[in-house]
C-alpha atoms as a PDB file:
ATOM      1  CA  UNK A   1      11.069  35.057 129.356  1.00  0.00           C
ATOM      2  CA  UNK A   2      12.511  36.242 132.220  1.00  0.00           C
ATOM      3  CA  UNK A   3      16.107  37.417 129.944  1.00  0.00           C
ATOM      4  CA  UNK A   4      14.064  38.902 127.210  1.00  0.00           C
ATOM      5  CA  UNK A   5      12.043  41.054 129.609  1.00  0.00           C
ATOM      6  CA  UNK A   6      15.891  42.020 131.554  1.00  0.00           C
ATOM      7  CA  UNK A   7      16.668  42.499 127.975  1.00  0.00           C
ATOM      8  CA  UNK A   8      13.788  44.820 126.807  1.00  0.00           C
ATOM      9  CA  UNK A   9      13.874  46.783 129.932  1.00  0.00           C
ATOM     10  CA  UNK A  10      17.976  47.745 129.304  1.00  0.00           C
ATOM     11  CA  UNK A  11      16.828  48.516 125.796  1.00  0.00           C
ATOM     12  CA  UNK A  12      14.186  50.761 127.068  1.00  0.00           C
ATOM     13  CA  UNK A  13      16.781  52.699 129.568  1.00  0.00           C
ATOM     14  CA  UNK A  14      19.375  53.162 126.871  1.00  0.00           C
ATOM     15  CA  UNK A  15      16.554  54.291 124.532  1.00  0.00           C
ATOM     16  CA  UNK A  16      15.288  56.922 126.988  1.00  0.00           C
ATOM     17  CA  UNK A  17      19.046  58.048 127.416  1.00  0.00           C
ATOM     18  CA  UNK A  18      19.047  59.120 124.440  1.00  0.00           C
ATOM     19  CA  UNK A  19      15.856  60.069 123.433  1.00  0.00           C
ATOM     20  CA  UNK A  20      14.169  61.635 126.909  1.00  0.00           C
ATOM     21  CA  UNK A  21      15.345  65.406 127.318  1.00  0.00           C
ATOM     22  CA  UNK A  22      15.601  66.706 131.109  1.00  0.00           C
ATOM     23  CA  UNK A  23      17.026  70.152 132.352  1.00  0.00           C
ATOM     24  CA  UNK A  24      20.154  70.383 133.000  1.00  0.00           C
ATOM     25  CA  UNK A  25      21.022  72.564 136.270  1.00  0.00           C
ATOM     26  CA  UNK A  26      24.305  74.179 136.773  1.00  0.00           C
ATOM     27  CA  UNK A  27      25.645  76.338 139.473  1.00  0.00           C
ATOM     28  CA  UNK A  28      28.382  78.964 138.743  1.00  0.00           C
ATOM     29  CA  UNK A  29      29.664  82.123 141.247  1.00  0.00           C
ATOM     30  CA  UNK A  30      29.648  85.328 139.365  1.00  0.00           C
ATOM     31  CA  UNK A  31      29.470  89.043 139.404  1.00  0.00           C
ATOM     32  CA  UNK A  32      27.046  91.707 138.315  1.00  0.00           C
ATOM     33  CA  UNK A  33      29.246  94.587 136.327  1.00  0.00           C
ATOM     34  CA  UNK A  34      28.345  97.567 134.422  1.00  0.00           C
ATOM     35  CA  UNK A  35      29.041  96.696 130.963  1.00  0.00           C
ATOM     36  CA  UNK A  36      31.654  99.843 130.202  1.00  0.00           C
ATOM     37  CA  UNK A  37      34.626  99.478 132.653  1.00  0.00           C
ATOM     38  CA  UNK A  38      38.157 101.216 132.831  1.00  0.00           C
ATOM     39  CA  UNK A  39      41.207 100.996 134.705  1.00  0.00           C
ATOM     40  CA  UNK A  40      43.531 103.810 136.154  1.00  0.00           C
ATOM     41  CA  UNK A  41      47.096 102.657 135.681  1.00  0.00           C
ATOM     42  CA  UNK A  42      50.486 104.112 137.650  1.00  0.00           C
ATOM     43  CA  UNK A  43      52.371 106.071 134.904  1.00  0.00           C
ATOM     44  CA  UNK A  44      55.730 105.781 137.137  1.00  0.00           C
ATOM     45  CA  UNK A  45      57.330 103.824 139.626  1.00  0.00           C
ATOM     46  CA  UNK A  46      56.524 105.704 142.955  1.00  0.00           C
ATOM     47  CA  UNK A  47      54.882 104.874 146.029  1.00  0.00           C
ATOM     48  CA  UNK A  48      50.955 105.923 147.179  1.00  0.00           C
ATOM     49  CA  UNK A  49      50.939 109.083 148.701  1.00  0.00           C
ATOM     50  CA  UNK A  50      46.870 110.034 148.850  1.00  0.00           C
ATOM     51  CA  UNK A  51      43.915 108.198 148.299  1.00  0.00           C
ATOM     52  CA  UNK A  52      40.792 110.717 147.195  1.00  0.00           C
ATOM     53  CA  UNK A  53      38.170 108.539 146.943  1.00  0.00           C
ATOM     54  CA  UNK A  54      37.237 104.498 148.582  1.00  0.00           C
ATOM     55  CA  UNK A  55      34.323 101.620 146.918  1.00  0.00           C
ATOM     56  CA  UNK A  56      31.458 103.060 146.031  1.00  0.00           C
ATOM     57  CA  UNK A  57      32.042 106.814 145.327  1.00  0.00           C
ATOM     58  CA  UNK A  58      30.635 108.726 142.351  1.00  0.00           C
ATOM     59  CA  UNK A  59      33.573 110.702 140.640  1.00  0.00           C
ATOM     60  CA  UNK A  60      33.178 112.643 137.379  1.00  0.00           C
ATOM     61  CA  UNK A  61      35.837 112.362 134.315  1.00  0.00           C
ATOM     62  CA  UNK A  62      39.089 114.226 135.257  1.00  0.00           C
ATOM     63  CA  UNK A  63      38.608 114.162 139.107  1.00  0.00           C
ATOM     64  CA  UNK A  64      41.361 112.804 140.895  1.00  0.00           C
ATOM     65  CA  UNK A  65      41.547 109.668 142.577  1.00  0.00           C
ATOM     66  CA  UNK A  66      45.269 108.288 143.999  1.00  0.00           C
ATOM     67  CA  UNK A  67      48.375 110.881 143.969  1.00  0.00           C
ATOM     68  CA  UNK A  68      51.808 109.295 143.423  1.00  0.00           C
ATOM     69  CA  UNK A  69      55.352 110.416 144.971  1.00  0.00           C
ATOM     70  CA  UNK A  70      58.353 109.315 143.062  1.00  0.00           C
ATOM     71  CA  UNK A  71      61.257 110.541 145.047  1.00  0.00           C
ATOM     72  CA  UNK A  72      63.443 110.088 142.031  1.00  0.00           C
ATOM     73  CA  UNK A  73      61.983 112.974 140.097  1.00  0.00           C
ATOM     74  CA  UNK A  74      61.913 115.032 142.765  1.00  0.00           C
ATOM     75  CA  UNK A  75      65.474 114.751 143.323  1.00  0.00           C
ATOM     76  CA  UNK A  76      65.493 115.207 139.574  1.00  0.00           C
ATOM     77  CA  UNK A  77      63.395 118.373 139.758  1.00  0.00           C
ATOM     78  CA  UNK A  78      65.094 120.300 142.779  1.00  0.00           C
ATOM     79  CA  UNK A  79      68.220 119.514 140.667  1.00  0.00           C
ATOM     80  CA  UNK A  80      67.383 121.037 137.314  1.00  0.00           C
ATOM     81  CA  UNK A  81      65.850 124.208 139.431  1.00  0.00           C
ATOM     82  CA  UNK A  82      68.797 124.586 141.124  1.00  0.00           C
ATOM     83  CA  UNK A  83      71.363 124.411 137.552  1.00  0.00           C
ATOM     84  CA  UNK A  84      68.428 126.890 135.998  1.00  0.00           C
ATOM     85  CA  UNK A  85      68.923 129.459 139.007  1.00  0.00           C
ATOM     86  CA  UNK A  86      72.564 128.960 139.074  1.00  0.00           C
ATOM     87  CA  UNK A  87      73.050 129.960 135.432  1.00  0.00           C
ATOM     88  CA  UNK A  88      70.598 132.799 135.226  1.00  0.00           C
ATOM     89  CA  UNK A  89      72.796 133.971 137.359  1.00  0.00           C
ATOM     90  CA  UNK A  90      75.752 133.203 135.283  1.00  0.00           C
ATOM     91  CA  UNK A  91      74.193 135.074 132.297  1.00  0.00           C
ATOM     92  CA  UNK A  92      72.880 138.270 134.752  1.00  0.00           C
ATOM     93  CA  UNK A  93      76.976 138.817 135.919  1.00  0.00           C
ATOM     94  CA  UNK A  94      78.377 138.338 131.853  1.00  0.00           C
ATOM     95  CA  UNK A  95      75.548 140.570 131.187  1.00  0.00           C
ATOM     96  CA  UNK A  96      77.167 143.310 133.406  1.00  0.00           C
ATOM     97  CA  UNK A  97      80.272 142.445 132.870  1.00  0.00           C
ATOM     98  CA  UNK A  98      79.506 143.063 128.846  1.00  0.00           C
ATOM     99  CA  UNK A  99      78.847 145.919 129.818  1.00  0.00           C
ATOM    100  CA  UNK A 100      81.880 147.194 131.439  1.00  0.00           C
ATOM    101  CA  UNK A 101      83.726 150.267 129.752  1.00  0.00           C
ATOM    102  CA  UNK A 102      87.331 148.942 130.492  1.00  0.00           C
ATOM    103  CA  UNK A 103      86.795 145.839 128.876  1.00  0.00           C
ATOM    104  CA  UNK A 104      88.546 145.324 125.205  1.00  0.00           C
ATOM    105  CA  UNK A 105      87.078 144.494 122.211  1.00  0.00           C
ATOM    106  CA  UNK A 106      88.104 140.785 122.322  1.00  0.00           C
ATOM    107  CA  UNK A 107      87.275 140.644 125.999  1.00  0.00           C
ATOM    108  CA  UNK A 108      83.819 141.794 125.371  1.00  0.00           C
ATOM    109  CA  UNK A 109      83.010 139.684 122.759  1.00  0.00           C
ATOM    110  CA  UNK A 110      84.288 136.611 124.842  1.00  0.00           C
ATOM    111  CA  UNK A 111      82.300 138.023 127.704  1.00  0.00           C
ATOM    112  CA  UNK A 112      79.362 138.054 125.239  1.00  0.00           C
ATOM    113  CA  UNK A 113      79.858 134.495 124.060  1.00  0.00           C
ATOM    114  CA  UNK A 114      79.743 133.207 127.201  1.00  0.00           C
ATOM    115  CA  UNK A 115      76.774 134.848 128.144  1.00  0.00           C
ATOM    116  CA  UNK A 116      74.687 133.170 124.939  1.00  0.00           C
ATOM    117  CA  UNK A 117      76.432 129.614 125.631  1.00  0.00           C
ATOM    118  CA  UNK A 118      74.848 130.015 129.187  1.00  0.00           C
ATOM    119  CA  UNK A 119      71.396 131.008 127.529  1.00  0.00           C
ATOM    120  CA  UNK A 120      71.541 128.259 125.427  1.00  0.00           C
ATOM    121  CA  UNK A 121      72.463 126.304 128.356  1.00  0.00           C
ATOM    122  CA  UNK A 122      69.558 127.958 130.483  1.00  0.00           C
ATOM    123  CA  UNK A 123      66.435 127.491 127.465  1.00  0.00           C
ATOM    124  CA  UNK A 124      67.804 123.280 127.692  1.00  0.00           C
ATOM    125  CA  UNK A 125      67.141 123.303 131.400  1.00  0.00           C
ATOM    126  CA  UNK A 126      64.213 124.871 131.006  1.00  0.00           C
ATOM    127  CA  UNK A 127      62.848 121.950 128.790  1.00  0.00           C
ATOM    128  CA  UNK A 128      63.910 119.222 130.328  1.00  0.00           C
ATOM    129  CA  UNK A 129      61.948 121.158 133.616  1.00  0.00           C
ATOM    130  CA  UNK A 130      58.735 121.397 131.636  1.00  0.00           C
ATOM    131  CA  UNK A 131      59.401 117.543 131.010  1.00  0.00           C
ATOM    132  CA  UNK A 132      59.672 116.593 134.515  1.00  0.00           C
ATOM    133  CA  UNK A 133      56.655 119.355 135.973  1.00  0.00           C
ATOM    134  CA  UNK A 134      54.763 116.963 133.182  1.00  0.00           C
ATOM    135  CA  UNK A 135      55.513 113.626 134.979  1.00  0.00           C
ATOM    136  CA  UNK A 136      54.929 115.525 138.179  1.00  0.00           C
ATOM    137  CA  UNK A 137      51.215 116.270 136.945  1.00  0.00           C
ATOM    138  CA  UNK A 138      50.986 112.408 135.471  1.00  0.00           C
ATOM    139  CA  UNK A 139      51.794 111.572 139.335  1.00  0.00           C
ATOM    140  CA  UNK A 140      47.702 112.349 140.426  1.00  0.00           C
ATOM    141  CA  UNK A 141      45.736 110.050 138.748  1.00  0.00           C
ATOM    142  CA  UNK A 142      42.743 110.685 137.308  1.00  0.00           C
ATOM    143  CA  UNK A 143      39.224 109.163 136.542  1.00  0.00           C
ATOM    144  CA  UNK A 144      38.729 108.447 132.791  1.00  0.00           C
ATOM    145  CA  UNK A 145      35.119 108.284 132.703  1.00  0.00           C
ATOM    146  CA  UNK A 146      31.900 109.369 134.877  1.00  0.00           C
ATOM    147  CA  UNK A 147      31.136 106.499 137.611  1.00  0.00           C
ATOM    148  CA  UNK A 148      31.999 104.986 140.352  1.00  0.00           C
ATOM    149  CA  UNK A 149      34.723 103.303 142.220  1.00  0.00           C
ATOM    150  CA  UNK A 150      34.627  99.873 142.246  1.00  0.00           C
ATOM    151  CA  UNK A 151      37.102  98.435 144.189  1.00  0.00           C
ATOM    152  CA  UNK A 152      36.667  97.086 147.549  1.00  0.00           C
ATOM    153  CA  UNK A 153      38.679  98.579 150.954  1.00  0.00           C
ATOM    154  CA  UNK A 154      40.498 101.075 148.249  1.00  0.00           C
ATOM    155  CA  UNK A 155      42.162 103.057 150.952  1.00  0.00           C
ATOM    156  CA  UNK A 156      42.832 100.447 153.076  1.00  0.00           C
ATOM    157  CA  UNK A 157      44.684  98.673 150.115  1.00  0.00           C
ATOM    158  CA  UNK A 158      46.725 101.197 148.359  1.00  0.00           C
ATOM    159  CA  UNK A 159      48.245 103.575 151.309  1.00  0.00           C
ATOM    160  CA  UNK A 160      51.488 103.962 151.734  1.00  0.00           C
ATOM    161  CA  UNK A 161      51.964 101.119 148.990  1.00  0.00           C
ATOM    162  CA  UNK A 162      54.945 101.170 146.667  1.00  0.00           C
ATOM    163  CA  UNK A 163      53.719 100.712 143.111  1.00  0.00           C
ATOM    164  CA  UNK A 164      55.349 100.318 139.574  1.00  0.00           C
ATOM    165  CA  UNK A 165      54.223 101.357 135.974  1.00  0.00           C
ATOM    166  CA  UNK A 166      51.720  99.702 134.828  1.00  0.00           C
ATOM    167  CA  UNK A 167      49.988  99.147 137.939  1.00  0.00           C
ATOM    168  CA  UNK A 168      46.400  99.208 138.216  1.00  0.00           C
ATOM    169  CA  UNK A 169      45.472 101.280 141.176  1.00  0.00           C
ATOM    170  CA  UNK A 170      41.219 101.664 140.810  1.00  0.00           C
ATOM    171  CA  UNK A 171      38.293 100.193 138.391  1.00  0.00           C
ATOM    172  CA  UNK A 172      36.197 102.730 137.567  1.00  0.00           C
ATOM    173  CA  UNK A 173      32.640 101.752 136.157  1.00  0.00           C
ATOM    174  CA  UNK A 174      29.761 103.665 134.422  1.00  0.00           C
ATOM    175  CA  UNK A 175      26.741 102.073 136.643  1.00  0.00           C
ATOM    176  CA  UNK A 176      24.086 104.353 134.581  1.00  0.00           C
ATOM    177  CA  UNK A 177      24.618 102.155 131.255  1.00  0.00           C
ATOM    178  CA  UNK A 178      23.924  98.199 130.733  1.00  0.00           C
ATOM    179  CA  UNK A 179      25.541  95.809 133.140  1.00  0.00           C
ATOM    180  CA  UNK A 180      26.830  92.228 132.520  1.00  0.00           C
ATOM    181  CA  UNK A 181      26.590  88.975 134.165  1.00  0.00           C
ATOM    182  CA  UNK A 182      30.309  87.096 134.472  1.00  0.00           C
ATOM    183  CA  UNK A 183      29.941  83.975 135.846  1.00  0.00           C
ATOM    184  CA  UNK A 184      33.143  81.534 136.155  1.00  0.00           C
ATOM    185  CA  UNK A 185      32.426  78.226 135.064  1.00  0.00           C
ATOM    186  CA  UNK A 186      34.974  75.342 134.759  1.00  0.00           C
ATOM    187  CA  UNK A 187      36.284  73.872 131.508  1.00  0.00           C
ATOM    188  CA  UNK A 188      34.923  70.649 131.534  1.00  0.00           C
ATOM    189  CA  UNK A 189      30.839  72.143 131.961  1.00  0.00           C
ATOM    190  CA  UNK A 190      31.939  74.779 128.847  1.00  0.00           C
ATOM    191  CA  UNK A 191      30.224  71.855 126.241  1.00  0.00           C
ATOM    192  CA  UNK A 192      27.288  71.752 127.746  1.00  0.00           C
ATOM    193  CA  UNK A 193      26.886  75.415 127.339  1.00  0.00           C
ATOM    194  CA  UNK A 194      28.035  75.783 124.043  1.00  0.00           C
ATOM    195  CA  UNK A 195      25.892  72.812 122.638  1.00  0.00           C
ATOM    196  CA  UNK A 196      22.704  75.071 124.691  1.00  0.00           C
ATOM    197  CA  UNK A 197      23.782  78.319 122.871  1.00  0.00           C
ATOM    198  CA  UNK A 198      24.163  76.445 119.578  1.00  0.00           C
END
């Protein structure tokens, strides 16, 4: 008697194993996000030079947040502006000289030559200066959307910092449209879940 009652009672707690439902309670850390999110990325390799705004602040789409310095285009652009000055300069003097009375025929038209080689020479610069003015601009970065900054201690974090391309420098969220719970839960609890959800 004794072994069939051990016996029934096992039978009883496997039974109730598998037939008895209780909740389940699991624990997770997480974060409470606004829903549309985007990131501000370093176009070029540089190094921080200004912070505008911190965690927390309101910007509006197109203000700036973080300007750059790359000393590499700088170096670049004081270059360039000083070959662009040097041969409008060049083309000024052949244009005077063209004009010279004593000059011959062949010596004007050489004179002449090299003045449009020089303008030719003068319109390249001038692109590749509109080129780097452009990644000058690209150098203040901007917020994409209306929100707010979301990163924690941004000053504090990116000043003075060298960055590289790619880089994200702030998280800029849009707190006035739905939000999202994210909650990080390990791999082995991720059946449990899925088998609720299902």
């Amino acid at each position: 008697p004794k072994t069939a009652a051990v016996l029934t009672l096992v039978a009883i707690c496997l039974l109730a194993l598998f037939l008895v439902k209780i909740d389940l309670d699991m624990e997770a850390n997480g974060t409470l996000q606004p829903t549309v999110k985007r990131q501000v990325f370093a176009h070029l390799d540089g190094e921080i030079e200004e912070v505008y705004v911190d965690q927390g602040d309101v910007v509006k789409a197109g203000q700036p947040l973080v300007k750059l310095r790359n000393r590499e285009l700088e170096i670049e652009y004081t270059s360039l502006r000083g070959q662009y000055e040097e041969t409008l300069k060049g083309i000024t003097a052949l244009g005077e000289a063209a004009l010279d009375p004593s000059l011959t025929d062949v010596e004007q038209i050489k004179t002449l030559g090299e003045k449009d080689e020089l303008a030719q020479r003068l319109y390249t610069i001038g692109e590749q200066l509109k080129l780097v003015v452009e990644k000058q601009k690209a150098l203040v970065r901007t917020s994409p959307i209306d929100g707010i900054v979301m990163d924690w201690h941004l000053k504090r974090k990116l000043r003075a910092r060298p960055v590289v391309t790619g880089q994200v420098l702030v998280n800029v969220a849009d707190s006035s449209g739905d939000w999202e719970l994210e909650l990080l839960m390990p791999e082995k609890r991720m059946r449990y879940i899925d088998t609720a959800i299902a």
